[in-house]
PDB file of N, CA and C in Angstrom:
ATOM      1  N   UNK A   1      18.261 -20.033  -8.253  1.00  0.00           N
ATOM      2  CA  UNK A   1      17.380 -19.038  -8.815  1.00  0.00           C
ATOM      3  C   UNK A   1      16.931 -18.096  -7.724  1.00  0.00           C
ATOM      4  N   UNK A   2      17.092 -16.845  -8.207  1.00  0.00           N
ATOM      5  CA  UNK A   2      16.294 -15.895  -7.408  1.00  0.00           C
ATOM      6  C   UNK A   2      15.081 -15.915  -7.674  1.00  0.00           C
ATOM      7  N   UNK A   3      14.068 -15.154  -6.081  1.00  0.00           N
ATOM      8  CA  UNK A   3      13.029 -14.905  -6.141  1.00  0.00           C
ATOM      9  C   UNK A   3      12.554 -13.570  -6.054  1.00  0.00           C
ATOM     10  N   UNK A   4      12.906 -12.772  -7.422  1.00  0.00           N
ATOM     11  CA  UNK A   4      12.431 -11.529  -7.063  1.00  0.00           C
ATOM     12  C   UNK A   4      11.044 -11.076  -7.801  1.00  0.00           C
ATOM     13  N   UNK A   5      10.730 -10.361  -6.758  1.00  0.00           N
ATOM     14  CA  UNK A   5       9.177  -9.346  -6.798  1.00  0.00           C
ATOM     15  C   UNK A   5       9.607  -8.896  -8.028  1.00  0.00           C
ATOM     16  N   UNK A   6       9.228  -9.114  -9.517  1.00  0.00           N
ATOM     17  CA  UNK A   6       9.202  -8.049 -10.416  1.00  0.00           C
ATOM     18  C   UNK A   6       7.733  -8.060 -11.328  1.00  0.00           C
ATOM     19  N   UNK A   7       7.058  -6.875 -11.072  1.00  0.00           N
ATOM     20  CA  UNK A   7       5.418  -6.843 -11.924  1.00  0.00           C
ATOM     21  C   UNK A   7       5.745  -6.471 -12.689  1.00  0.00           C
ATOM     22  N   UNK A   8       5.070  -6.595 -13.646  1.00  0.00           N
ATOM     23  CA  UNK A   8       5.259  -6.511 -15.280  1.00  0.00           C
ATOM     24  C   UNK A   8       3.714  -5.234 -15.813  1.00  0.00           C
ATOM     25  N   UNK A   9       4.078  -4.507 -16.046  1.00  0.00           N
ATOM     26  CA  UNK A   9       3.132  -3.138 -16.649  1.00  0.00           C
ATOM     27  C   UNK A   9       3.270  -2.813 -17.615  1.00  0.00           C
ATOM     28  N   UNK A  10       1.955  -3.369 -18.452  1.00  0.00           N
ATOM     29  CA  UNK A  10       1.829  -3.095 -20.156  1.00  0.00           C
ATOM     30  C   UNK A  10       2.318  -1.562 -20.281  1.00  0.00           C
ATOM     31  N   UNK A  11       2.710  -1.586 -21.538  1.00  0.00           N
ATOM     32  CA  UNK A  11       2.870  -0.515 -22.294  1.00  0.00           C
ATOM     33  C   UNK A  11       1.463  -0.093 -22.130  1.00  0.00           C
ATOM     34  N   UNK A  12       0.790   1.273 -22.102  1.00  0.00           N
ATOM     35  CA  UNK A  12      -0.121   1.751 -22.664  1.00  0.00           C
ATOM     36  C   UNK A  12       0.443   2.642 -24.186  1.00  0.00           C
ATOM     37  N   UNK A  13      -0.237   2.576 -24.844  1.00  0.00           N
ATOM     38  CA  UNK A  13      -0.502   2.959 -25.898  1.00  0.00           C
ATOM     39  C   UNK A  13      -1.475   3.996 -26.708  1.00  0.00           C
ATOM     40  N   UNK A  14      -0.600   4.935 -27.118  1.00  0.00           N
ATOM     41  CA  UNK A  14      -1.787   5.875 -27.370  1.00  0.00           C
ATOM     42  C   UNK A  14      -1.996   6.181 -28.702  1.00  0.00           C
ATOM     43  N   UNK A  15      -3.516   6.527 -28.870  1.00  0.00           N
ATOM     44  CA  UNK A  15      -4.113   6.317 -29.968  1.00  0.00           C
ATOM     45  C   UNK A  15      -3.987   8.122 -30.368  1.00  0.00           C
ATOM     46  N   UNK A  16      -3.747   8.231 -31.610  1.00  0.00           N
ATOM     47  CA  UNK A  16      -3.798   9.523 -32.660  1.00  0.00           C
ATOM     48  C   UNK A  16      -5.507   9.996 -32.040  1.00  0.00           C
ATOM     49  N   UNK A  17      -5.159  11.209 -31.524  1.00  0.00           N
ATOM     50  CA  UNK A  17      -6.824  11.658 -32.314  1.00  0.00           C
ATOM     51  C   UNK A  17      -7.182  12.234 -33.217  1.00  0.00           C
ATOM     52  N   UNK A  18      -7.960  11.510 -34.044  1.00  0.00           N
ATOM     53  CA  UNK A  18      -7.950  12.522 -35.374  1.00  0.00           C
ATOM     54  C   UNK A  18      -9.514  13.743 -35.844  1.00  0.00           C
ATOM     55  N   UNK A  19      -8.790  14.174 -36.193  1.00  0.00           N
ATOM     56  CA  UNK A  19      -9.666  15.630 -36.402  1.00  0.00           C
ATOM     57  C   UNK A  19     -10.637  15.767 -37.489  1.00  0.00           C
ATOM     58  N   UNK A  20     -11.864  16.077 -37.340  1.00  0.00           N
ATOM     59  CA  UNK A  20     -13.031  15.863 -38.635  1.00  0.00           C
ATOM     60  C   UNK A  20     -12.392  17.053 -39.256  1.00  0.00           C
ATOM     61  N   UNK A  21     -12.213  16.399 -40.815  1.00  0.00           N
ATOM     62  CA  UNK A  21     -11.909  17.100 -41.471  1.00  0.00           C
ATOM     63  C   UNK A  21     -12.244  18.877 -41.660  1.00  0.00           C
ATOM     64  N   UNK A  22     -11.582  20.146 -42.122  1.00  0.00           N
ATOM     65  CA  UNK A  22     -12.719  21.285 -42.128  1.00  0.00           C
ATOM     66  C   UNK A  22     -13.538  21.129 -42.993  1.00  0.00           C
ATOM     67  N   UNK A  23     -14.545  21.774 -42.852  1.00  0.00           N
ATOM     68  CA  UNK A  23     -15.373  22.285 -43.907  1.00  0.00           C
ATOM     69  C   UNK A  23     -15.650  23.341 -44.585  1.00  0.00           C
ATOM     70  N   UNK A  24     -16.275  23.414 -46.095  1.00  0.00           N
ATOM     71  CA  UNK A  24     -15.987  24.339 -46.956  1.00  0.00           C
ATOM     72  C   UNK A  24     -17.402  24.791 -47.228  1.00  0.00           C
ATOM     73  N   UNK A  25     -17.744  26.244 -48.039  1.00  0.00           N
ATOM     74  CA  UNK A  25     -19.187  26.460 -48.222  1.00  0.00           C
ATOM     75  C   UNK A  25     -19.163  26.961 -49.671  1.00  0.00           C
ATOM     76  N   UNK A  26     -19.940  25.836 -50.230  1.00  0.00           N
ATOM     77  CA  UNK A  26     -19.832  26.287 -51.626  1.00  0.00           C
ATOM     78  C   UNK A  26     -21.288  27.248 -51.912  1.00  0.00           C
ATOM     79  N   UNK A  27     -20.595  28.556 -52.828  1.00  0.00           N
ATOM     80  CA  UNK A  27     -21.007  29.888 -52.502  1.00  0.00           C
ATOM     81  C   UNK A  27     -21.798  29.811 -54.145  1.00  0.00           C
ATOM     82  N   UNK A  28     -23.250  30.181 -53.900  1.00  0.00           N
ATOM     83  CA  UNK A  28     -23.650  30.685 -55.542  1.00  0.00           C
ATOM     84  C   UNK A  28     -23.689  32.023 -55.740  1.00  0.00           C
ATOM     85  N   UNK A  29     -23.096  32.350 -56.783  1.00  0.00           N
ATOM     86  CA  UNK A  29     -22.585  34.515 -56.819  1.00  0.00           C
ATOM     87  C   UNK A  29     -24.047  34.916 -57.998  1.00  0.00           C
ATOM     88  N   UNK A  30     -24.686  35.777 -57.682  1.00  0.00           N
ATOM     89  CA  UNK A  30     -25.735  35.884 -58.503  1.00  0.00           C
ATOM     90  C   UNK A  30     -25.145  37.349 -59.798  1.00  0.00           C
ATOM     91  N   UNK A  31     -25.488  37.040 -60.918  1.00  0.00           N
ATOM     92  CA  UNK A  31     -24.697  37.495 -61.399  1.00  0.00           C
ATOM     93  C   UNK A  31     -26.140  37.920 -62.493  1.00  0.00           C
ATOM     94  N   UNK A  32     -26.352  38.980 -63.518  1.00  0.00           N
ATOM     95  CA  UNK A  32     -27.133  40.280 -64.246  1.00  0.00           C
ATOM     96  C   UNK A  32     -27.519  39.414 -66.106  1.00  0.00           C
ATOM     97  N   UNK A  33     -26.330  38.236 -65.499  1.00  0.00           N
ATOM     98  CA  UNK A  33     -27.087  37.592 -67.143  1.00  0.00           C
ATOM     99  C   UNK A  33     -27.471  36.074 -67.267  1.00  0.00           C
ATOM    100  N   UNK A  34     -26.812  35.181 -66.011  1.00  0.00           N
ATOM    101  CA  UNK A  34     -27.161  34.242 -66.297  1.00  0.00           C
ATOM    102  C   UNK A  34     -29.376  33.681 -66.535  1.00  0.00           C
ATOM    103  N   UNK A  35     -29.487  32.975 -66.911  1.00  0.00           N
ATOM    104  CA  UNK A  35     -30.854  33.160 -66.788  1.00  0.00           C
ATOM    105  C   UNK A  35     -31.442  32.085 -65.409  1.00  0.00           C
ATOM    106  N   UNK A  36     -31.930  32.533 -64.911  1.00  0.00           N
ATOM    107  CA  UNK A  36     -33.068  31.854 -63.640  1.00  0.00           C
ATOM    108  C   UNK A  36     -33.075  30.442 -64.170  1.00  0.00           C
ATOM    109  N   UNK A  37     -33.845  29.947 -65.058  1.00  0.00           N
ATOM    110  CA  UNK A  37     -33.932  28.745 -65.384  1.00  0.00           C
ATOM    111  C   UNK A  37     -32.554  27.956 -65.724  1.00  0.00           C
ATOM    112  N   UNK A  38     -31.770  28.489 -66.056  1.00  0.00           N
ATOM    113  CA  UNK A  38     -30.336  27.897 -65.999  1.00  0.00           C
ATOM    114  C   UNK A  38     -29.994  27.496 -64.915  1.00  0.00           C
ATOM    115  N   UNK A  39     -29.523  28.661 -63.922  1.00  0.00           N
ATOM    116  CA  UNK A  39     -29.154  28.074 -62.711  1.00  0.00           C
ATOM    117  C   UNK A  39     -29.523  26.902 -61.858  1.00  0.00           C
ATOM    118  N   UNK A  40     -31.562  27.207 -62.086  1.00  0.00           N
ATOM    119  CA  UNK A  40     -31.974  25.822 -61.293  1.00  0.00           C
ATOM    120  C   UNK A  40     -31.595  25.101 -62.064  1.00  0.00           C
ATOM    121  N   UNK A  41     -31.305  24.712 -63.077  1.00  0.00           N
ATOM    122  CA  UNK A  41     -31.009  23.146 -64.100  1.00  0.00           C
ATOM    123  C   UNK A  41     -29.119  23.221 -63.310  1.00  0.00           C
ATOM    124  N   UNK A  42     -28.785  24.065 -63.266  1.00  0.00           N
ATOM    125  CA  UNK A  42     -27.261  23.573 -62.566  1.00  0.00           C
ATOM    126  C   UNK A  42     -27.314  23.128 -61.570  1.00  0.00           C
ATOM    127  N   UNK A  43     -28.171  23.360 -60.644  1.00  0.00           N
ATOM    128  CA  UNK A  43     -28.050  23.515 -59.052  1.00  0.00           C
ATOM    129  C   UNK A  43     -28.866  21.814 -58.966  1.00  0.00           C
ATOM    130  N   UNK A  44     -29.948  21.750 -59.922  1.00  0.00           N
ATOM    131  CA  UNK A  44     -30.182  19.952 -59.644  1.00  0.00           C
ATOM    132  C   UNK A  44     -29.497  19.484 -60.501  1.00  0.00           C
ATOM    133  N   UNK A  45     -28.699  19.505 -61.986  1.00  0.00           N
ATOM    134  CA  UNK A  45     -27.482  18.522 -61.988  1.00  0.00           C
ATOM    135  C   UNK A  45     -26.169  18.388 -61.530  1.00  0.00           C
ATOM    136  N   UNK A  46     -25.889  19.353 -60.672  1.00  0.00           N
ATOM    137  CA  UNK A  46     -24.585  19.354 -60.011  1.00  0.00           C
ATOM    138  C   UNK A  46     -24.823  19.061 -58.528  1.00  0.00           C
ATOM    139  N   UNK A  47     -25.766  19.663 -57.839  1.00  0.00           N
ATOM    140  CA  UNK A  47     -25.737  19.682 -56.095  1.00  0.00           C
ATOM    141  C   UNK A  47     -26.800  18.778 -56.139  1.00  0.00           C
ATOM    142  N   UNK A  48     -27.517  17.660 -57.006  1.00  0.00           N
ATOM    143  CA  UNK A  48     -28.445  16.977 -56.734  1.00  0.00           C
ATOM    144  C   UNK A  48     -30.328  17.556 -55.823  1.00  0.00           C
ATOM    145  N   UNK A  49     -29.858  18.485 -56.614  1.00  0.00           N
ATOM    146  CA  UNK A  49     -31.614  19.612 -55.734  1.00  0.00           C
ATOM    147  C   UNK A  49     -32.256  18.912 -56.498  1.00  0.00           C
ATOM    148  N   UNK A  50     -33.715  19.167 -55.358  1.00  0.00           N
ATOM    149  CA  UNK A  50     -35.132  19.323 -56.222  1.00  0.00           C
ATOM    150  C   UNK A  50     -35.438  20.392 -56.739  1.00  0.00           C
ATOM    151  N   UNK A  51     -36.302  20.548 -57.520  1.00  0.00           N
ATOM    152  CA  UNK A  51     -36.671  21.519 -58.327  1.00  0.00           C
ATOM    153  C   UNK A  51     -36.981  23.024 -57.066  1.00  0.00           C
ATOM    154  N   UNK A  52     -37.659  22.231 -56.088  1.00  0.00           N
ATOM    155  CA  UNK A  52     -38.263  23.712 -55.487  1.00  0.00           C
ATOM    156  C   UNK A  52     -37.154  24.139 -54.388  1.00  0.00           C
ATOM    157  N   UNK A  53     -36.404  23.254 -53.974  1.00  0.00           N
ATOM    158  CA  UNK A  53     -35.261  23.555 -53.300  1.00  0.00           C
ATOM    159  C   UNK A  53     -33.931  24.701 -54.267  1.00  0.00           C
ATOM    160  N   UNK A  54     -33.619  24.227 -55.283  1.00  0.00           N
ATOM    161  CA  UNK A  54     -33.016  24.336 -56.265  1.00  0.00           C
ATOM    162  C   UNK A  54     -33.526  26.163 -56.157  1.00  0.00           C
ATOM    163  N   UNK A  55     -34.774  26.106 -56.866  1.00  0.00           N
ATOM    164  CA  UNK A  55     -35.350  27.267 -56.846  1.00  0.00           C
ATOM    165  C   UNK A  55     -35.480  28.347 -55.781  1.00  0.00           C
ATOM    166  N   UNK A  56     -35.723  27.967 -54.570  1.00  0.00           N
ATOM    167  CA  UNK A  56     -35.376  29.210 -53.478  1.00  0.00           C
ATOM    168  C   UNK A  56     -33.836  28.866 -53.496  1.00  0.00           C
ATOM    169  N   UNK A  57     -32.790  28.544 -53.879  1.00  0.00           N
ATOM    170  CA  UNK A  57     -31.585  29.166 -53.498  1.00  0.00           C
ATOM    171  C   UNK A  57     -31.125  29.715 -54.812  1.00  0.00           C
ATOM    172  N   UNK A  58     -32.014  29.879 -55.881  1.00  0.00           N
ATOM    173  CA  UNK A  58     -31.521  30.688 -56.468  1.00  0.00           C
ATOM    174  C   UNK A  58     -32.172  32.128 -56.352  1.00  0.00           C
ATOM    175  N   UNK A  59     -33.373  32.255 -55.665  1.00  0.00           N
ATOM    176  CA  UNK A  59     -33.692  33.211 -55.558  1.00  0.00           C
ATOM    177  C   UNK A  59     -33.416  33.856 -54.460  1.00  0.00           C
ATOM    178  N   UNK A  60     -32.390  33.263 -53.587  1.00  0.00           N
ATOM    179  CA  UNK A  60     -31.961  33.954 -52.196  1.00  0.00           C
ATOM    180  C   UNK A  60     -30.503  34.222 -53.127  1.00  0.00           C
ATOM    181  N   UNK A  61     -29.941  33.616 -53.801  1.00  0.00           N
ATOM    182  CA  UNK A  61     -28.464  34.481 -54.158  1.00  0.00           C
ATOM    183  C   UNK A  61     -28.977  35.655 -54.939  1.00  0.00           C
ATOM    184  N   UNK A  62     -29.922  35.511 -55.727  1.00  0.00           N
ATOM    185  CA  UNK A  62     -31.193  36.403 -56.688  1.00  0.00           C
ATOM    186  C   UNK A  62     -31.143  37.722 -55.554  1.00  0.00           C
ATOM    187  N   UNK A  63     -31.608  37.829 -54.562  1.00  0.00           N
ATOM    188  CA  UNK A  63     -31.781  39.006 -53.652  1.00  0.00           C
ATOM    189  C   UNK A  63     -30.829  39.432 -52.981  1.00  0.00           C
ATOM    190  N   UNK A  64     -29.899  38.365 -52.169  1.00  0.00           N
ATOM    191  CA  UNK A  64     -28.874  38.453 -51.378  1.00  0.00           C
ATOM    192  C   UNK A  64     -27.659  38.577 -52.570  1.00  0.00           C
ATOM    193  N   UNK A  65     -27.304  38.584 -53.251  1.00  0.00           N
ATOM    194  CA  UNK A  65     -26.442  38.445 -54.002  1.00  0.00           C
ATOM    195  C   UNK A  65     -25.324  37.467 -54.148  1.00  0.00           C
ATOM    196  N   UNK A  66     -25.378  36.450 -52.983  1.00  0.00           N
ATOM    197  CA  UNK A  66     -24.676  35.060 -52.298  1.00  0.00           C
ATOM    198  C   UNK A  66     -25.775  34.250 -52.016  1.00  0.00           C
ATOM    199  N   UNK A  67     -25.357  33.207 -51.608  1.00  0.00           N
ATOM    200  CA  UNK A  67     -26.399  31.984 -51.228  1.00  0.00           C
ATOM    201  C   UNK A  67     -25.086  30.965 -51.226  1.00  0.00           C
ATOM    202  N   UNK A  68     -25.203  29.858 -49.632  1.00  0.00           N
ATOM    203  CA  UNK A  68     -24.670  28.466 -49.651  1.00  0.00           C
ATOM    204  C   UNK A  68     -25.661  27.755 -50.489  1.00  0.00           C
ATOM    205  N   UNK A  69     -24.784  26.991 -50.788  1.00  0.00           N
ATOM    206  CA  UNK A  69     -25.793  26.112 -51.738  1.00  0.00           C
ATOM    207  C   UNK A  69     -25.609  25.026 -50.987  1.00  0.00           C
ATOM    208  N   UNK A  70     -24.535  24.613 -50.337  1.00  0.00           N
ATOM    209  CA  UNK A  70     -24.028  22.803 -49.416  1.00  0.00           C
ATOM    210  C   UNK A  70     -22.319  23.488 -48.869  1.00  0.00           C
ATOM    211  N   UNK A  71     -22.324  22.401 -47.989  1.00  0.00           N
ATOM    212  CA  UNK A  71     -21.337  22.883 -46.713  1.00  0.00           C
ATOM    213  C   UNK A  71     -20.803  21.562 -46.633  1.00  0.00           C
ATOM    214  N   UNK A  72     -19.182  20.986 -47.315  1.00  0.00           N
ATOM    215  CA  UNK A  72     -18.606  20.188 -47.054  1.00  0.00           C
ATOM    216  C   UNK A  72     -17.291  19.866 -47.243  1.00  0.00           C
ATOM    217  N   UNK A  73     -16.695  18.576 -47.588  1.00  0.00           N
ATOM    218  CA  UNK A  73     -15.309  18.537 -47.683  1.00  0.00           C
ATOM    219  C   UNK A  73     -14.815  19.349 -48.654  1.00  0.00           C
ATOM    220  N   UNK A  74     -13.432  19.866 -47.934  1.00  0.00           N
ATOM    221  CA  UNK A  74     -12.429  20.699 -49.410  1.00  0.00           C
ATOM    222  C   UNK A  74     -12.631  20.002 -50.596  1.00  0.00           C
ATOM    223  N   UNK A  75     -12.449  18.771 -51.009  1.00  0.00           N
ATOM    224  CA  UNK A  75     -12.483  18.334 -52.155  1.00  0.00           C
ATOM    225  C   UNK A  75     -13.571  17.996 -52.702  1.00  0.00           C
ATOM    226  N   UNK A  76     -14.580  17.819 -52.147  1.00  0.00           N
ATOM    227  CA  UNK A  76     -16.033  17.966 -52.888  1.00  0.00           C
ATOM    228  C   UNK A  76     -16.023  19.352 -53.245  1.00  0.00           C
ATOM    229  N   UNK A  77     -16.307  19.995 -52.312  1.00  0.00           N
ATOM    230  CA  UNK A  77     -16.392  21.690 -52.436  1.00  0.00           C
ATOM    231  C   UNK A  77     -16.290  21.735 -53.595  1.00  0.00           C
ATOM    232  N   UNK A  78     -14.834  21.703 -53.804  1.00  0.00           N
ATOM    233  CA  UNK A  78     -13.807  22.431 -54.891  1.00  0.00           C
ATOM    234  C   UNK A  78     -14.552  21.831 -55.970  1.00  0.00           C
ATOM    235  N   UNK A  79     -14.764  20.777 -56.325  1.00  0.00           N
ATOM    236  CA  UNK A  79     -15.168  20.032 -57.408  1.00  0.00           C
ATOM    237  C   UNK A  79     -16.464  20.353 -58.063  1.00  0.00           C
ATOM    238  N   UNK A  80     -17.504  20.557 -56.752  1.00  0.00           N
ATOM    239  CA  UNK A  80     -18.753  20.682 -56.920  1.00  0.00           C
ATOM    240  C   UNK A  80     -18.698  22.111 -57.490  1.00  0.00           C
ATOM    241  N   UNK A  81     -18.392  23.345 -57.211  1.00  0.00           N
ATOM    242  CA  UNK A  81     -17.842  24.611 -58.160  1.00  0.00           C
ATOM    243  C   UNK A  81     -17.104  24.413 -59.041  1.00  0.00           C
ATOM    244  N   UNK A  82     -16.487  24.018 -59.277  1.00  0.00           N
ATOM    245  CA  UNK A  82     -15.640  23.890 -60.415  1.00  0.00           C
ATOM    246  C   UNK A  82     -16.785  23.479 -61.692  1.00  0.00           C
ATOM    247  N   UNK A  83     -16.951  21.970 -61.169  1.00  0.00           N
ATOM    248  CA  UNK A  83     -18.497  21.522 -62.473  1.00  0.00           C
ATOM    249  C   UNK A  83     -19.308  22.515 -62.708  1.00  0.00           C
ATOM    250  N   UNK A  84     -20.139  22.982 -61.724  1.00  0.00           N
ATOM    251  CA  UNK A  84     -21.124  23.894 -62.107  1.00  0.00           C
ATOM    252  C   UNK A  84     -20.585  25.247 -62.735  1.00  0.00           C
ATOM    253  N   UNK A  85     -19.418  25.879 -62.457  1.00  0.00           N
ATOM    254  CA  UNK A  85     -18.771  27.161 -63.342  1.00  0.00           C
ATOM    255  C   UNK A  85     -18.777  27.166 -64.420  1.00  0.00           C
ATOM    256  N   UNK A  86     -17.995  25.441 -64.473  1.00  0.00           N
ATOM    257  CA  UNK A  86     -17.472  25.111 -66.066  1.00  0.00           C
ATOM    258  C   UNK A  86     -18.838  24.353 -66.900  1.00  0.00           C
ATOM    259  N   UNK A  87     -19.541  24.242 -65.828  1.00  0.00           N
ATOM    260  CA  UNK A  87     -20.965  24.372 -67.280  1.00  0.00           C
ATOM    261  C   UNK A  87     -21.810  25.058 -67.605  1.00  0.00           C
ATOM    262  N   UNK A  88     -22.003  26.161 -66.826  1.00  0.00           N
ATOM    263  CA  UNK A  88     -22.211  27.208 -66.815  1.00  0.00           C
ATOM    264  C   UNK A  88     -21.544  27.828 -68.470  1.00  0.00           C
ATOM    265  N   UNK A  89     -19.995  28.038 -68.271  1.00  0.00           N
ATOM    266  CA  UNK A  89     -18.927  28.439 -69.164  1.00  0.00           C
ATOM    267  C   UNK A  89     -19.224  27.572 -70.577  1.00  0.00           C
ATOM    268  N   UNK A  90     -19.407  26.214 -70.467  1.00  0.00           N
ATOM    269  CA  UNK A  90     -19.872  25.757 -71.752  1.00  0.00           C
ATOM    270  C   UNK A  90     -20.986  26.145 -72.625  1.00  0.00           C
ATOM    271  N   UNK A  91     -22.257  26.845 -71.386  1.00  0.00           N
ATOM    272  CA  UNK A  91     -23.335  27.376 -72.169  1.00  0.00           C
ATOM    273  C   UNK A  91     -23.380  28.726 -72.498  1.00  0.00           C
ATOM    274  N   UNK A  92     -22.169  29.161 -72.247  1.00  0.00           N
ATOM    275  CA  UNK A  92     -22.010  30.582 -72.552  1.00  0.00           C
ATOM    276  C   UNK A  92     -22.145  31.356 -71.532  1.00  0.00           C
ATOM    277  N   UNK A  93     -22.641  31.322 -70.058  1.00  0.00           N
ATOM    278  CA  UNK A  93     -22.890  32.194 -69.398  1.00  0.00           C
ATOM    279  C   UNK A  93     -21.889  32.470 -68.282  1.00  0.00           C
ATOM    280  N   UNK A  94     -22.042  33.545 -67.419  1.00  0.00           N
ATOM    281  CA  UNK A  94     -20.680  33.740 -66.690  1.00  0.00           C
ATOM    282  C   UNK A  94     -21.266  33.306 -65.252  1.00  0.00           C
ATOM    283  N   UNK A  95     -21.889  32.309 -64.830  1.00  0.00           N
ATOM    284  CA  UNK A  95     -22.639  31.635 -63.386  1.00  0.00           C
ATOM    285  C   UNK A  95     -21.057  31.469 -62.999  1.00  0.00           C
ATOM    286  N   UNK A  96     -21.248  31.999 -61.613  1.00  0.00           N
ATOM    287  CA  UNK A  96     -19.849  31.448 -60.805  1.00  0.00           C
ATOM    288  C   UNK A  96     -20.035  30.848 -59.508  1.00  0.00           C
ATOM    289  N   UNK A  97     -19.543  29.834 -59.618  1.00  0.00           N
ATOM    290  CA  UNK A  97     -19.480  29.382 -57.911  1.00  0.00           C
ATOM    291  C   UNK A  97     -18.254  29.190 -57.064  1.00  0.00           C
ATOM    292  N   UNK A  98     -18.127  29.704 -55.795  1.00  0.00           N
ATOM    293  CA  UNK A  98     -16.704  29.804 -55.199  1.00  0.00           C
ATOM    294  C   UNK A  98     -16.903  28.965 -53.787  1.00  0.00           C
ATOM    295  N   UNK A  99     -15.675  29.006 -53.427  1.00  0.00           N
ATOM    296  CA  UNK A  99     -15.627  28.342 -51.887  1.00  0.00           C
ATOM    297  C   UNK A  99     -14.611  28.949 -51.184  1.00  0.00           C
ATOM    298  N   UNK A 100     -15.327  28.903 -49.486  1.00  0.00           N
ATOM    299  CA  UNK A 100     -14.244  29.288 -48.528  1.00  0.00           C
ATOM    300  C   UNK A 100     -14.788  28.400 -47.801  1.00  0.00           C
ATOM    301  N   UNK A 101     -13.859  28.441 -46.626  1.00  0.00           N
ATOM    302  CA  UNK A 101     -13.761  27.824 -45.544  1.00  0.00           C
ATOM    303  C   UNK A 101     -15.051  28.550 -44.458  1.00  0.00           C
ATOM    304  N   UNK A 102     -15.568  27.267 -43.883  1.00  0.00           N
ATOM    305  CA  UNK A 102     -16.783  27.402 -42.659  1.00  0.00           C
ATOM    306  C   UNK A 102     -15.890  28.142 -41.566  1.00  0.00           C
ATOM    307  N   UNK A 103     -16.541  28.856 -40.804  1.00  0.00           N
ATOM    308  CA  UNK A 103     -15.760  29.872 -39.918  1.00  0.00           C
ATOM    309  C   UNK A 103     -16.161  28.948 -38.558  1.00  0.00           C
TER     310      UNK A 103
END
């Protein structure tokens, strides 16, 4: 048998880094017919507001003509507008909510 010098050096191994997902800003569009009291009843059964929270962001899309309402995953986003449009649309009114991407 030989005696040879041979060291043995783990593999290192490298780990993925993974990337926090982007984020999305779901947008309330203030719009000439929906009524005030509607919106806040959307904005706490869809985005989970309180009443007085609920209420200054409808009165900042009210002035500003936009307002974030919440800032998160694409697929909440999308979802969370989508519900509130389409119930909006069930009660007859044209409330819209959209999303883009956080810059």
């Amino acid at each position: 048998m030989s005696n040879d010098d041979t060291t043995l050096t783990p593999k290192t191994a490298t780990k993925p880094k993974l990337e926090r997902p982007k984020l999305y800003k779901v947008l309330l569009v203030n719009d000439d017919y929906t009524p005030r009291e509607f919106v806040v009843l959307v904005l706490k059964a869809v985005f989970r507001m309180s009443a007085e929270t609920s209420q200054r962001v409808m009165m900042t899309a009210h002035k500003m003509g936009t307002c974030v309402v919440v800032i998160c995953t694409r697929d909440i986003a999308e979802t969370k507008a989508k519900e509130g449009t389409e119930l909006a649309k069930e009660a007859g009114f044209p409330l819209l909510f959209q999303t883009e991407p956080e810059e």
